[in-house]
PDB file of N, CA and C in Angstrom:
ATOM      1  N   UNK A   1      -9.438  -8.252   8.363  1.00  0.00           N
ATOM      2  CA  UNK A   1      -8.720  -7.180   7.706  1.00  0.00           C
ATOM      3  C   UNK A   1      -8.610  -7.549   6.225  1.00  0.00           C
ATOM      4  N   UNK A   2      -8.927  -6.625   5.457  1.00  0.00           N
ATOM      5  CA  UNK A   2      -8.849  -6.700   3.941  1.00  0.00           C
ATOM      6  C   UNK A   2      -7.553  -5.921   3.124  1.00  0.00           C
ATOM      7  N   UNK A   3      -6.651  -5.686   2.468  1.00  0.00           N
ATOM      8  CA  UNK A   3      -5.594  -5.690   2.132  1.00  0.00           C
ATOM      9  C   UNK A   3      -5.740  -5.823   0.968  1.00  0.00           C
ATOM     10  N   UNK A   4      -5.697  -4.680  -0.213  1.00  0.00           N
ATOM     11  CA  UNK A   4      -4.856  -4.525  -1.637  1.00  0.00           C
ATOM     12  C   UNK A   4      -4.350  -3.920  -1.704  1.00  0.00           C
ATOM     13  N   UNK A   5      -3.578  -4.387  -2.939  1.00  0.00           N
ATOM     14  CA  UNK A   5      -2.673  -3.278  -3.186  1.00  0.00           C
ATOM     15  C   UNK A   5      -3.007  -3.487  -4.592  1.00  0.00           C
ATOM     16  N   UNK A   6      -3.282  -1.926  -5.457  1.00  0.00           N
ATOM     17  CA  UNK A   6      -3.411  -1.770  -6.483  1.00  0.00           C
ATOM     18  C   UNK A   6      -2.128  -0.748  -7.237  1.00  0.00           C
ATOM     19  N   UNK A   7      -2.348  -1.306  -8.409  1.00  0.00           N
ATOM     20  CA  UNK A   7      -1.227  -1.178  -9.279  1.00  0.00           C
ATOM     21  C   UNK A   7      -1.546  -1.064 -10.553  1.00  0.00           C
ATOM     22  N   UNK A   8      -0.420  -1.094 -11.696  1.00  0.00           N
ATOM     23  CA  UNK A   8      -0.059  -0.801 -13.020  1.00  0.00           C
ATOM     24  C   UNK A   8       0.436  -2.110 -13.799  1.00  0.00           C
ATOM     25  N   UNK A   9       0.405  -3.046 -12.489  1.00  0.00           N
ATOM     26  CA  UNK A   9       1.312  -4.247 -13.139  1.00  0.00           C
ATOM     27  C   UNK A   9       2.742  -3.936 -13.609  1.00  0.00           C
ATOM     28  N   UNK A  10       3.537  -2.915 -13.407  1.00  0.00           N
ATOM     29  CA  UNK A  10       4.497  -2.908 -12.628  1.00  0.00           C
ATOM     30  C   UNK A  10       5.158  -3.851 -12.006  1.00  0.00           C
ATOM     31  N   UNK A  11       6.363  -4.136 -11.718  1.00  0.00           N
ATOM     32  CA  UNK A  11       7.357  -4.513 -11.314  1.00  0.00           C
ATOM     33  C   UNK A  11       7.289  -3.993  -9.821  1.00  0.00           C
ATOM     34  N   UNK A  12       7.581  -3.042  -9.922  1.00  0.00           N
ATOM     35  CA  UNK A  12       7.295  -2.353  -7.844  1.00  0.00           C
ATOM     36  C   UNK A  12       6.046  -2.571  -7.514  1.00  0.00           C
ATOM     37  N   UNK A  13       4.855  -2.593  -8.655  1.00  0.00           N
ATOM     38  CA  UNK A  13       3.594  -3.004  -7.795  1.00  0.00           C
ATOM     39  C   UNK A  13       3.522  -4.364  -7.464  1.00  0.00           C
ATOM     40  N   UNK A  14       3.759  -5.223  -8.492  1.00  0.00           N
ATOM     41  CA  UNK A  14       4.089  -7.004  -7.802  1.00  0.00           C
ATOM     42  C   UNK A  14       4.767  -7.116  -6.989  1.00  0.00           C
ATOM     43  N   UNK A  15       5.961  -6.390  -6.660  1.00  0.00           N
ATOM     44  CA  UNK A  15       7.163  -6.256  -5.347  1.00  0.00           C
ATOM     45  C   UNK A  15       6.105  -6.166  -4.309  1.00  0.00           C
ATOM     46  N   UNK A  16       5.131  -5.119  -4.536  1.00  0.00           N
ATOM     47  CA  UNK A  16       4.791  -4.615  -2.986  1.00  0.00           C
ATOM     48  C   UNK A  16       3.575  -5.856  -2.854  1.00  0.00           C
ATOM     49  N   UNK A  17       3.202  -6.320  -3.883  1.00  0.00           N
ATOM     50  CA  UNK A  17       1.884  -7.236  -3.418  1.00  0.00           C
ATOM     51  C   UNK A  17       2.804  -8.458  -2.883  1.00  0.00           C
ATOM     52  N   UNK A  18       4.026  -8.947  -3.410  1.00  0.00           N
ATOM     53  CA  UNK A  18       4.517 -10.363  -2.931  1.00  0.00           C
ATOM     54  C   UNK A  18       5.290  -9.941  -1.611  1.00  0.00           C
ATOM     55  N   UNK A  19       5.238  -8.368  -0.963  1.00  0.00           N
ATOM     56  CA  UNK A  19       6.176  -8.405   0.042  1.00  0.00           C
ATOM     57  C   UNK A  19       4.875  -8.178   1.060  1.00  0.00           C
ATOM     58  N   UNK A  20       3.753  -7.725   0.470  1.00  0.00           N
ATOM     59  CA  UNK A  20       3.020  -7.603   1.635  1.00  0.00           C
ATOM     60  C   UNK A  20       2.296  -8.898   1.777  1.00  0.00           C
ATOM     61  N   UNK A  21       2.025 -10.059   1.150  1.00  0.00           N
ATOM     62  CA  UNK A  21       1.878 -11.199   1.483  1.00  0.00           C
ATOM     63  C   UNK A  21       2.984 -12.042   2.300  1.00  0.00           C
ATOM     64  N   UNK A  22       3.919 -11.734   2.485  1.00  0.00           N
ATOM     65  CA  UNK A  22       5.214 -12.243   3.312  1.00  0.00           C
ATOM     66  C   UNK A  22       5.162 -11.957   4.568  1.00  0.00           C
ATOM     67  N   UNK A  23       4.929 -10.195   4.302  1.00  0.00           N
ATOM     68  CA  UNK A  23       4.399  -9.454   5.940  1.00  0.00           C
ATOM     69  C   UNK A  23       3.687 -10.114   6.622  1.00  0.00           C
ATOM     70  N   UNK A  24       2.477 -10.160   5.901  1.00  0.00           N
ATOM     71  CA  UNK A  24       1.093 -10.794   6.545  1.00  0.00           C
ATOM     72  C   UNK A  24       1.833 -12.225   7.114  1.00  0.00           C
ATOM     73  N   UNK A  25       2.244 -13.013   6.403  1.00  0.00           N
ATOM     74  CA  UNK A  25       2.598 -14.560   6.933  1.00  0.00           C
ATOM     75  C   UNK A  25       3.177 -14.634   7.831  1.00  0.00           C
ATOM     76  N   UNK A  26       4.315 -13.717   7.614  1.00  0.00           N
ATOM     77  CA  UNK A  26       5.222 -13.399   9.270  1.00  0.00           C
ATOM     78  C   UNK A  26       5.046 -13.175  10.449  1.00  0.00           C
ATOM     79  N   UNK A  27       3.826 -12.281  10.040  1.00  0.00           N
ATOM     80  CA  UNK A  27       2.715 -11.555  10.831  1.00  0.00           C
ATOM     81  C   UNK A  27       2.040 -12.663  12.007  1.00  0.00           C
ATOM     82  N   UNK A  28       1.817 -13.589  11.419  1.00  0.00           N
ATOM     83  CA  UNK A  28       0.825 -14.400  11.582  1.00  0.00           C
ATOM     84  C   UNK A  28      -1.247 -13.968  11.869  1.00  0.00           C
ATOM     85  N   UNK A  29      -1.215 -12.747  11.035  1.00  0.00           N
ATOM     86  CA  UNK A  29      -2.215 -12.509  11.150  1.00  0.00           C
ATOM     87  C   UNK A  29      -3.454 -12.782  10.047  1.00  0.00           C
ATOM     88  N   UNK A  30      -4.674 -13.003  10.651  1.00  0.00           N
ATOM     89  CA  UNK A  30      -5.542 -12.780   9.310  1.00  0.00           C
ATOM     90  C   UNK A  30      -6.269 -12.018   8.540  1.00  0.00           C
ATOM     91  N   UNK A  31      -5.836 -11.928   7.207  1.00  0.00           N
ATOM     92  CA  UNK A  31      -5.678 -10.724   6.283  1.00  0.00           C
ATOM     93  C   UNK A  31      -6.184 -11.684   4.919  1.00  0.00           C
ATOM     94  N   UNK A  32      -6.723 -11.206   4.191  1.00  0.00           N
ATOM     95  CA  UNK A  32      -6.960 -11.571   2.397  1.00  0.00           C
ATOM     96  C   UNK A  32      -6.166 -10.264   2.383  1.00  0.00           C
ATOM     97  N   UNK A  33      -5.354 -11.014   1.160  1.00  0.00           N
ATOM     98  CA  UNK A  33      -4.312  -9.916   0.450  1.00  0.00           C
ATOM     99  C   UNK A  33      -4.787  -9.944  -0.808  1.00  0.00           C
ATOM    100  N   UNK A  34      -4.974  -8.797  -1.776  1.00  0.00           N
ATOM    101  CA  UNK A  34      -5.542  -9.027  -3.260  1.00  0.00           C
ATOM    102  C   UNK A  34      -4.727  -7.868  -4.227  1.00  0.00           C
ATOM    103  N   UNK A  35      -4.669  -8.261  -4.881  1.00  0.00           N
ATOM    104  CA  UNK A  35      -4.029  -7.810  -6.064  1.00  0.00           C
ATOM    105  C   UNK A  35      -4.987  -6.815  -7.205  1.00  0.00           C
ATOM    106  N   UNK A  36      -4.388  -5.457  -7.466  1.00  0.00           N
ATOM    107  CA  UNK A  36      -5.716  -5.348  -8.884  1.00  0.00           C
ATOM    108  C   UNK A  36      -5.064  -4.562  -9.478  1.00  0.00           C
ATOM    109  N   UNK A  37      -4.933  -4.612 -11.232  1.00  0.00           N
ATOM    110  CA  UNK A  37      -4.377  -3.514 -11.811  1.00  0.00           C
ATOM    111  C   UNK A  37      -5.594  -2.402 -13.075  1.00  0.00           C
ATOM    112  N   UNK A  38      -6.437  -2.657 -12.231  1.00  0.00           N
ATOM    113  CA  UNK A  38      -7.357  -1.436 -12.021  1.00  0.00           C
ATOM    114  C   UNK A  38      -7.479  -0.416 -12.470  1.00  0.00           C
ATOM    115  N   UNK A  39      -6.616   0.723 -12.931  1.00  0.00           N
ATOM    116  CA  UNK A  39      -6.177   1.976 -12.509  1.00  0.00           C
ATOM    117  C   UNK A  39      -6.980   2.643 -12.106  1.00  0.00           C
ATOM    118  N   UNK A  40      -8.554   2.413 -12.674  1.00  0.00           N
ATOM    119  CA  UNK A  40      -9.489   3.440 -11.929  1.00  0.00           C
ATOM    120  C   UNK A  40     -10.179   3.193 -10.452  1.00  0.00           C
ATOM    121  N   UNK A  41      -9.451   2.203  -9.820  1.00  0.00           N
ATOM    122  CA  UNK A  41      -9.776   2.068  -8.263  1.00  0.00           C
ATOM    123  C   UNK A  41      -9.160   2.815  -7.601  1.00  0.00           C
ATOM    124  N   UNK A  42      -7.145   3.315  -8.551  1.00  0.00           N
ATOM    125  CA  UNK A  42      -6.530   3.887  -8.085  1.00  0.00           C
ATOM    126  C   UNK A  42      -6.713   5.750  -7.800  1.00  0.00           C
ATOM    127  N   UNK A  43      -7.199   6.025  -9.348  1.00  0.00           N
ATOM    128  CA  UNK A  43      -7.951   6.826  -9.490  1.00  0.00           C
ATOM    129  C   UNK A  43      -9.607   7.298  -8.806  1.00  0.00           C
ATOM    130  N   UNK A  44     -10.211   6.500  -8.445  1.00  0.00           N
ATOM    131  CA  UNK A  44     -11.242   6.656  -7.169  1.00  0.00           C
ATOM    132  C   UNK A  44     -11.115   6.884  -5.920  1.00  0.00           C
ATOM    133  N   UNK A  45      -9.787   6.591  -5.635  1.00  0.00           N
ATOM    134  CA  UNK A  45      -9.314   6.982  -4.297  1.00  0.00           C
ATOM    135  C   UNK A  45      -8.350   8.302  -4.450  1.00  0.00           C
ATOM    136  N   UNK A  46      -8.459   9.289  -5.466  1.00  0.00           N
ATOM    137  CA  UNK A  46      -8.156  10.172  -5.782  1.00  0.00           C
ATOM    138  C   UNK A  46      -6.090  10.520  -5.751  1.00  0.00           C
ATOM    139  N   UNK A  47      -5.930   9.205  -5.897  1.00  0.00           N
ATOM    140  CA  UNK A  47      -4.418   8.931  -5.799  1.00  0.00           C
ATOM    141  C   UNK A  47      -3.720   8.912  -6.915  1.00  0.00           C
ATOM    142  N   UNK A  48      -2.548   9.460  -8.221  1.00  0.00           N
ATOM    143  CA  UNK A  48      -2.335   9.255  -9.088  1.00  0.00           C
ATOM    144  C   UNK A  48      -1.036   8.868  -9.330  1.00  0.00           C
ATOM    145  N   UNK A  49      -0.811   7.481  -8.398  1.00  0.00           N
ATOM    146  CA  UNK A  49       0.636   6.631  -8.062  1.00  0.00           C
ATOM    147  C   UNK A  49       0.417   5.939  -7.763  1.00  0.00           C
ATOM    148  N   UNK A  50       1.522   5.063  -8.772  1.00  0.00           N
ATOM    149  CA  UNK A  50       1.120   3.644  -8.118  1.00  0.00           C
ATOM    150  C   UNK A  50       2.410   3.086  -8.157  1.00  0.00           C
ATOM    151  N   UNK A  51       2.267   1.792  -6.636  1.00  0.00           N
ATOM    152  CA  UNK A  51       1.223   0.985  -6.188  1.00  0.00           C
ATOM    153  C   UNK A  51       0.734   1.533  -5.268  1.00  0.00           C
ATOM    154  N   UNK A  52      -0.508   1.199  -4.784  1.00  0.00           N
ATOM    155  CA  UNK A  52      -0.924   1.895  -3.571  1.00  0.00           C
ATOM    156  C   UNK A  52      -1.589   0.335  -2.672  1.00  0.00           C
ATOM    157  N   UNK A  53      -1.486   0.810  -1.501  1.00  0.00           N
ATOM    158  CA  UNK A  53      -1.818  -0.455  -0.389  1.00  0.00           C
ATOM    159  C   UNK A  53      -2.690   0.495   0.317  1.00  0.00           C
ATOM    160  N   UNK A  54      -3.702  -0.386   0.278  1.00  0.00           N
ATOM    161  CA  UNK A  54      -5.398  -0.443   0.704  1.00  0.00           C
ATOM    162  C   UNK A  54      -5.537  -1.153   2.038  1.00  0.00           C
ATOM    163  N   UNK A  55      -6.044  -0.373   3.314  1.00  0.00           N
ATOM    164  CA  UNK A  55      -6.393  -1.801   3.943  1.00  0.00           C
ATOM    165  C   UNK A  55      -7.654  -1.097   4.682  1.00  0.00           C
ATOM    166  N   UNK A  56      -8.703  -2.446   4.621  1.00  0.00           N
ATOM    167  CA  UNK A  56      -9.946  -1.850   5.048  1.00  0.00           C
ATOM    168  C   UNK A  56     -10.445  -0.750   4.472  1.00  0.00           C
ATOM    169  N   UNK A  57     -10.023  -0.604   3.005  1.00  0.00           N
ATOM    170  CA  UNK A  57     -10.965   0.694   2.454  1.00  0.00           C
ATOM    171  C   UNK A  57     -10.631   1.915   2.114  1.00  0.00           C
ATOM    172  N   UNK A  58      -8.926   1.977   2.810  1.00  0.00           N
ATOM    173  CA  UNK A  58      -8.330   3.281   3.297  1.00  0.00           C
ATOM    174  C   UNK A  58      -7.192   3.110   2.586  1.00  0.00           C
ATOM    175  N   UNK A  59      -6.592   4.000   1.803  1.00  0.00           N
ATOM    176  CA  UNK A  59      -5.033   4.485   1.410  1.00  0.00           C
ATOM    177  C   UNK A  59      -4.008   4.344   2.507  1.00  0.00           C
ATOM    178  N   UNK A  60      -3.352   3.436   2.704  1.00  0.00           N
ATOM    179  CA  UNK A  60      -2.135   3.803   3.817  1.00  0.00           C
ATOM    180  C   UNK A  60      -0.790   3.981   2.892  1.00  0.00           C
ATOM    181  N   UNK A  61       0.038   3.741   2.242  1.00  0.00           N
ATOM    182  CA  UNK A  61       1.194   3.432   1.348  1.00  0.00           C
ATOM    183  C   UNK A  61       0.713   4.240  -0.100  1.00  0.00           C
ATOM    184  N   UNK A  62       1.586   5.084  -0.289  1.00  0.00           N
ATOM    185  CA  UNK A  62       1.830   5.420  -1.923  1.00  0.00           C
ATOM    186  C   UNK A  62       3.151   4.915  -2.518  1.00  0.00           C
ATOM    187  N   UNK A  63       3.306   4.052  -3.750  1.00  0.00           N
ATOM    188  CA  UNK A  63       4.831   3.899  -3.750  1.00  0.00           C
ATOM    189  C   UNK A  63       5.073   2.619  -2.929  1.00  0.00           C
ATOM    190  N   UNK A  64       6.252   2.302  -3.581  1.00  0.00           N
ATOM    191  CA  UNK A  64       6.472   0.878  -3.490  1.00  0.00           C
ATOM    192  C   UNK A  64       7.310   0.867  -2.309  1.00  0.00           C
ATOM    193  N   UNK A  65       8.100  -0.029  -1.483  1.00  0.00           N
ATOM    194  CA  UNK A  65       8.861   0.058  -0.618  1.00  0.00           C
ATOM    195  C   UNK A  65       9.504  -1.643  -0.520  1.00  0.00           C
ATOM    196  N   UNK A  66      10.595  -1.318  -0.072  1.00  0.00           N
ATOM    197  CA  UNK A  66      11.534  -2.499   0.072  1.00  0.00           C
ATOM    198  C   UNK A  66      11.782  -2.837   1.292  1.00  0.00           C
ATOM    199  N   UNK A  67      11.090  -2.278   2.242  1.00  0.00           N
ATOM    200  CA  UNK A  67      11.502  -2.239   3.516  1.00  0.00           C
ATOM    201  C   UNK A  67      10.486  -3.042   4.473  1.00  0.00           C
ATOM    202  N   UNK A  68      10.734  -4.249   4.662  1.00  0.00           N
ATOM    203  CA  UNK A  68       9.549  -5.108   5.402  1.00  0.00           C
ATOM    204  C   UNK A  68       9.033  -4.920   6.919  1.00  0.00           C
ATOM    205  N   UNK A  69      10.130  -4.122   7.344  1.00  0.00           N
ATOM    206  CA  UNK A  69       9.814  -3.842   8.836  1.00  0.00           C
ATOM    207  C   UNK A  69       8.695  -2.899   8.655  1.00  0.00           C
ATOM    208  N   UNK A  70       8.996  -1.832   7.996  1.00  0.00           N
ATOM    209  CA  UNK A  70       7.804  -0.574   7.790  1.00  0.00           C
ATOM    210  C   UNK A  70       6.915  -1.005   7.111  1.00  0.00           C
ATOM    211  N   UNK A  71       6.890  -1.875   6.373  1.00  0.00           N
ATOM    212  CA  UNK A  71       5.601  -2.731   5.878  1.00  0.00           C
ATOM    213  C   UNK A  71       4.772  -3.372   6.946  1.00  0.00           C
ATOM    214  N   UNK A  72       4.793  -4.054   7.562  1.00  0.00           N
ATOM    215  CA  UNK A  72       4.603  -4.660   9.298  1.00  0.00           C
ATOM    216  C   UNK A  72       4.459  -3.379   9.961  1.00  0.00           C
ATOM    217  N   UNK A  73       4.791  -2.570  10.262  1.00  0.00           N
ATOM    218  CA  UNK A  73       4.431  -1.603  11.094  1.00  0.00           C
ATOM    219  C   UNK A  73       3.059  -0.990  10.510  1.00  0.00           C
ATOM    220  N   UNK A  74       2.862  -0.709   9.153  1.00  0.00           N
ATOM    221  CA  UNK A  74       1.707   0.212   8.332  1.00  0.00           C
ATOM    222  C   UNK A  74       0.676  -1.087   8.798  1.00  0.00           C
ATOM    223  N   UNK A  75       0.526  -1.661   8.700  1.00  0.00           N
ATOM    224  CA  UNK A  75       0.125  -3.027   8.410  1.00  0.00           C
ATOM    225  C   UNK A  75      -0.786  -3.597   9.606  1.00  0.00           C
ATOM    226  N   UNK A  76       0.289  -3.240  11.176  1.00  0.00           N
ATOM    227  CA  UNK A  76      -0.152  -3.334  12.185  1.00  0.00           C
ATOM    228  C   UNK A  76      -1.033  -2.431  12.910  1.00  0.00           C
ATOM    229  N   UNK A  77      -0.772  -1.608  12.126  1.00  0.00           N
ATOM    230  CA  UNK A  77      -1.842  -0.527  12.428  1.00  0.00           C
ATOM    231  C   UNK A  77      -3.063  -0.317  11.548  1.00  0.00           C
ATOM    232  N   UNK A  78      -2.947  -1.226  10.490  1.00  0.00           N
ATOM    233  CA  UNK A  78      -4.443  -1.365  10.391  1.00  0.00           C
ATOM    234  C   UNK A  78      -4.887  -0.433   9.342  1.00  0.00           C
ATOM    235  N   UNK A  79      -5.991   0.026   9.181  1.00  0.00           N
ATOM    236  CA  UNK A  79      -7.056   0.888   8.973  1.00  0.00           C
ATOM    237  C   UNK A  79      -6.627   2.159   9.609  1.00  0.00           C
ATOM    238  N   UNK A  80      -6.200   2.055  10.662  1.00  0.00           N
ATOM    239  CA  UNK A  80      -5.985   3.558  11.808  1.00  0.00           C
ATOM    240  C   UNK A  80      -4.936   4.385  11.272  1.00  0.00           C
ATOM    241  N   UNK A  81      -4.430   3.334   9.890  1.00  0.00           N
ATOM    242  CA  UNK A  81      -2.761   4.195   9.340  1.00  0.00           C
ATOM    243  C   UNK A  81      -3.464   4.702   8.060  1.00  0.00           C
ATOM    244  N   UNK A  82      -3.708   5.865   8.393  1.00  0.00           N
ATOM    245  CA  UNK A  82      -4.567   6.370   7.336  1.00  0.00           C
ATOM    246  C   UNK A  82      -3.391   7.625   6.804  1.00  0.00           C
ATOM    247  N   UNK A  83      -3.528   7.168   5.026  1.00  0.00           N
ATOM    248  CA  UNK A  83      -2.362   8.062   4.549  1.00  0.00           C
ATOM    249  C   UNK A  83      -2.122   9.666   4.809  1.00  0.00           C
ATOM    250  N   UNK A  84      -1.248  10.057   4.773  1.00  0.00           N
ATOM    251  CA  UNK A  84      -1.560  11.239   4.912  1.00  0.00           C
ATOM    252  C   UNK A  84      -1.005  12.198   3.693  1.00  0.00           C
ATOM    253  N   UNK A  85      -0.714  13.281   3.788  1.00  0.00           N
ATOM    254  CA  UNK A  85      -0.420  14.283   2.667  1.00  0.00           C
ATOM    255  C   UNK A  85       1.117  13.914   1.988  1.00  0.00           C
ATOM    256  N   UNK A  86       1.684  13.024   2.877  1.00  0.00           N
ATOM    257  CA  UNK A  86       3.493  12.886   2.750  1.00  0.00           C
ATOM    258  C   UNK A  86       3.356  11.724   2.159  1.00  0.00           C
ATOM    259  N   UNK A  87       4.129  11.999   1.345  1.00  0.00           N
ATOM    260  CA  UNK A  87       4.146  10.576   0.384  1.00  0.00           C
ATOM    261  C   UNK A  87       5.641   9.995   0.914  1.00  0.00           C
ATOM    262  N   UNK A  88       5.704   8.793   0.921  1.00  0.00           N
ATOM    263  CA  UNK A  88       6.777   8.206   1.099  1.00  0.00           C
ATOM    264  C   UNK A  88       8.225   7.675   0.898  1.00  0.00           C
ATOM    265  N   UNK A  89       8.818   8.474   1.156  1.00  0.00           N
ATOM    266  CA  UNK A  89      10.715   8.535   0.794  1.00  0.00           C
ATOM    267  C   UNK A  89      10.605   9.838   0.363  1.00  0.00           C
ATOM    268  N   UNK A  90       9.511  10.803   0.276  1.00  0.00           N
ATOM    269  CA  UNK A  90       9.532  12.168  -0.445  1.00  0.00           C
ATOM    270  C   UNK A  90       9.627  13.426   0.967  1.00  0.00           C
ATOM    271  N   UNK A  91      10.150  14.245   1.159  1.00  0.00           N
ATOM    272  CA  UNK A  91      10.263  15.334   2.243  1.00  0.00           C
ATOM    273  C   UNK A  91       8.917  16.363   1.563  1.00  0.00           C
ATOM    274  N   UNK A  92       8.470  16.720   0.691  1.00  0.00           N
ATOM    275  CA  UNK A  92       8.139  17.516  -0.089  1.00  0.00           C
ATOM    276  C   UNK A  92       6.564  17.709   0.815  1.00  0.00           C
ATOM    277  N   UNK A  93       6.203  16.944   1.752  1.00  0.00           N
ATOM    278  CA  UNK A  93       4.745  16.879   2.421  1.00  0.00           C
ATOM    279  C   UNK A  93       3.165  16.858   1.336  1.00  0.00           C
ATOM    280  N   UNK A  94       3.605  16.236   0.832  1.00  0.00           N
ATOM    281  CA  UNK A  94       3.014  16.012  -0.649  1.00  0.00           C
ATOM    282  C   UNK A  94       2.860  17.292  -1.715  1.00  0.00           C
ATOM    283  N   UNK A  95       3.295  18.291  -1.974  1.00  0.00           N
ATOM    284  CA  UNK A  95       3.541  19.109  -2.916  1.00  0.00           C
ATOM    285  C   UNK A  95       4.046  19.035  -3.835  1.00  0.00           C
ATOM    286  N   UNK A  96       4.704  18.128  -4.098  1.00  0.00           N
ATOM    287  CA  UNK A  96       5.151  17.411  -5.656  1.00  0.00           C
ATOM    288  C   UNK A  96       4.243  16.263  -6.588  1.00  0.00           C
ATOM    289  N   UNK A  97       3.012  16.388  -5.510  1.00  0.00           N
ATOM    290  CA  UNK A  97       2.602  15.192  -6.745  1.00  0.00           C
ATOM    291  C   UNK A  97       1.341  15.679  -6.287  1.00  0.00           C
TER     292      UNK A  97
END
């Protein structure tokens, strides 16, 4: 499993890269976790927020999160947690951004 999270270099984007390396450890699973402040990787994946968490290729996470359990859960699912239109902590079903 491959794992970035790209960012702005940001403050919430380093949050989410040092919390999803914690996940992973807790996890005990194996994962490369990578870091990139990119913007046009972010922008290639047609996303215009950041941080965003990558795994296997795929958008799962828009937006930063503090919450390690739901980090571990996105996480455990892999690739198969493929983002969807709802951005996260937002009700709006992605129509605001």
């Amino acid at each position: 499993m491959k794992i970035n999270v790209l960012g702005a270099g940001c403050a919430s984007c380093k949050n989410l890269f040092e919390l999803t390396k914690t996940a992973v450890a807790e996890m005990g699973i194996k994962a490369e976790v990578e870091y990139s402040d990119d913007i046009s990787k972010i922008i290639a994946l047609g996303i215009m927020q950041a941080p965003v968490l990558v795994i296997d290729g795929k958008p799962v996470l828009v937006g930063g999160t503090e919450n390690i359990n739901k980090l571990k859960e996105i996480i455990s699912k892999g690739s198969e947690a493929v983002l969807t239109g709802e951005k996260p902590g937002c009700d709006c079903g992605g129509k605001c951004c």
